[in-house]
Protein backbone atom coordinates (compact mmCIF):
# COMPACT_ATOMS: atom_id res chain seq x y z
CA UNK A 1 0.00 0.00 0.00
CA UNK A 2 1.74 3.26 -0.64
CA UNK A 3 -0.03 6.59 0.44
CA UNK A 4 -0.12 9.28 -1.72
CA UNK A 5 -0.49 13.90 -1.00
CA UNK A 6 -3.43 14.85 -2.52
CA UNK A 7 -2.34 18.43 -1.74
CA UNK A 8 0.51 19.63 0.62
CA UNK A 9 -2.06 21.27 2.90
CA UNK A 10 -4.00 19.85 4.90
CA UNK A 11 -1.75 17.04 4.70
CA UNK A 12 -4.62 14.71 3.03
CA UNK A 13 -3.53 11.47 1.69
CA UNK A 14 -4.91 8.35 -0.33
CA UNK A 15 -4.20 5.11 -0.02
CA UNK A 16 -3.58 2.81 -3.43
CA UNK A 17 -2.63 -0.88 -3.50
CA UNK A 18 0.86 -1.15 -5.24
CA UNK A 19 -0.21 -4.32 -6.83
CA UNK A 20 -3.33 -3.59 -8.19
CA UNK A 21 -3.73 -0.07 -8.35
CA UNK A 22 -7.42 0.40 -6.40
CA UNK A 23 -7.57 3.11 -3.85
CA UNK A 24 -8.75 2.57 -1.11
CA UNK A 25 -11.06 5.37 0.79
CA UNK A 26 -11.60 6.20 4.64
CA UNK A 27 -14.36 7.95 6.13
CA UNK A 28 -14.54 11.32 4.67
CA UNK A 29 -11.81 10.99 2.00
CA UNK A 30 -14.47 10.99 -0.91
CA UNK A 31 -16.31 13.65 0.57
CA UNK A 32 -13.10 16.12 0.67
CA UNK A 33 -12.19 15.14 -2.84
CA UNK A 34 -15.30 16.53 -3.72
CA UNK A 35 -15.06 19.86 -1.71
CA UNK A 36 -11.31 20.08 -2.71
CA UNK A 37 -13.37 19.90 -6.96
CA UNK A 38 -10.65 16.12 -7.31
CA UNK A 39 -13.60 13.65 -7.40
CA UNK A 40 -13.39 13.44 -11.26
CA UNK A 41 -9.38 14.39 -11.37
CA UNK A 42 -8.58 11.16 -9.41
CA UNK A 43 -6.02 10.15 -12.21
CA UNK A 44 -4.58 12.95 -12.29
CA UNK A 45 -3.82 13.29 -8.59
CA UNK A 46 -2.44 9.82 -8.44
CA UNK A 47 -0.27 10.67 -11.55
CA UNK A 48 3.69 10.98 -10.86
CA UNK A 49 2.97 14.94 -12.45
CA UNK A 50 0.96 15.73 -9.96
CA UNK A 51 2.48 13.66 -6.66
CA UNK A 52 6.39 15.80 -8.36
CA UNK A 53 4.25 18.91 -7.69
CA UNK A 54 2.72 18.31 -4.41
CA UNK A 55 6.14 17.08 -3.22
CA UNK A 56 7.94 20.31 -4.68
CA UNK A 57 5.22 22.41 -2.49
CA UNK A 58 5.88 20.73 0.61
CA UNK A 59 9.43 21.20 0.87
CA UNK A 60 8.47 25.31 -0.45
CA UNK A 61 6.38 25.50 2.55
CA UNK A 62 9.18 23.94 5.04
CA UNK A 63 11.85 25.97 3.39
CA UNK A 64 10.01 29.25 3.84
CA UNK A 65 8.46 28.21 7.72
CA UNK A 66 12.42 27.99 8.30
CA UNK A 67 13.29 31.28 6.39
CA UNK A 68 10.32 32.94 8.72
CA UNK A 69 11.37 31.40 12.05
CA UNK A 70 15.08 32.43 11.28
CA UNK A 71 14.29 35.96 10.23
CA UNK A 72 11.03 36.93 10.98
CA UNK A 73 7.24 37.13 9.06
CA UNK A 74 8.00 40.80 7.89
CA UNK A 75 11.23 40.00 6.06
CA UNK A 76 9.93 37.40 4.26
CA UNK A 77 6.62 38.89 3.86
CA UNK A 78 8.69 41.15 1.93
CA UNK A 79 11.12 39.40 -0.30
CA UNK A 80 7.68 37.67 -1.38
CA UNK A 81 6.49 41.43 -2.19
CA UNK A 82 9.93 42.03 -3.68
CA UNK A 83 10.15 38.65 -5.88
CA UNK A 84 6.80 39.21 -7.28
CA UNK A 85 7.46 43.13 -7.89
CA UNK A 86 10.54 41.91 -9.80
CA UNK A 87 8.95 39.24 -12.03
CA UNK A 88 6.17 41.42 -12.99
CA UNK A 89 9.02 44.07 -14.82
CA UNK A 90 10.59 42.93 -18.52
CA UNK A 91 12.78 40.13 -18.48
CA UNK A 92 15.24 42.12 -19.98
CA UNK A 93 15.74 44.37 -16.88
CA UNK A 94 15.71 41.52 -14.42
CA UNK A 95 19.06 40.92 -14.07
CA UNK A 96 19.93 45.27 -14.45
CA UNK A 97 17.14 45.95 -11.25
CA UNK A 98 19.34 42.76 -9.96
CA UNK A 99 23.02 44.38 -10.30
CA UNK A 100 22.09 47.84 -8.95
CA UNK A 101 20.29 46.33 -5.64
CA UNK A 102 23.79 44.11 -5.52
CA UNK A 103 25.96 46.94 -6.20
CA UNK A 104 24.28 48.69 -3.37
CA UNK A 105 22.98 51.28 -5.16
C-alpha cells in the first residue's frame, strides 16, 4: 500500500494498493475530494505529475516556515512582495534591477 499527497495542505492522503492499483477510501476521504473539486481528477492526482508537484510544495512551505522562524514574518513577507514586484518588470531588466540592488545602489 503506498499513500499518496493529494495536496501539501492539509496534509490529506490516499491510499492505493501497489499491486493492483485500487484506492482505497476512509471515512470522509471521498467527501473532501469533492469539496477540494478532485472527485473526477482522481487520475490525475495519483499521476507521478501531480504527486512531483505536491512534493515540490511541501518542501516550499518547510523551506520558507524555516526562512520565517530564522528571520522573521516581515522579512519574508517582503522578499515575497519584492520577488513578485521583480517578475512582474521585462525580463530584460531583471538581471539590471538585480546588479544595482547588488551593487548597493
Amino acid at each position: 500500500m503506498e499513500r499518496l499527497r493529494v495536496s501539501h495542505e492539509p496534509d490529506f492522503r490516499l491510499d492505493r494498493c501497489v499491486g493492483c492499483q485500487c484506492v482505497w477510501l476512509d471515512a470522509g476521504e471521498w467527501p473532501a475530494l469533492v469539496d477540494a473539486g478532485l472527485a473526477l481528477r482522481l487520475n490525475e492526482v495519483l499521476a507521478d505529475g501531480w504527486q512531483r508537484r505536491v512534493r515540490e510544495e511541501v518542501v516550499h512551505h518547510r523551506r520558507e516556515d524555516e526562512l520565517r522562524a530564522r528571520h522573521g514574518d516581515a522579512c519574508v513577507d517582503d522578499l515575497i512582495r519584492i520577488r513578485a514586484w521583480l517578475h512582474s518588470q521585462p525580463a530584460a531588466q531583471r538581471e539590471t534591477l538585480l546588479l544595482l540592488l547588488r551593487s548597493g545602489w
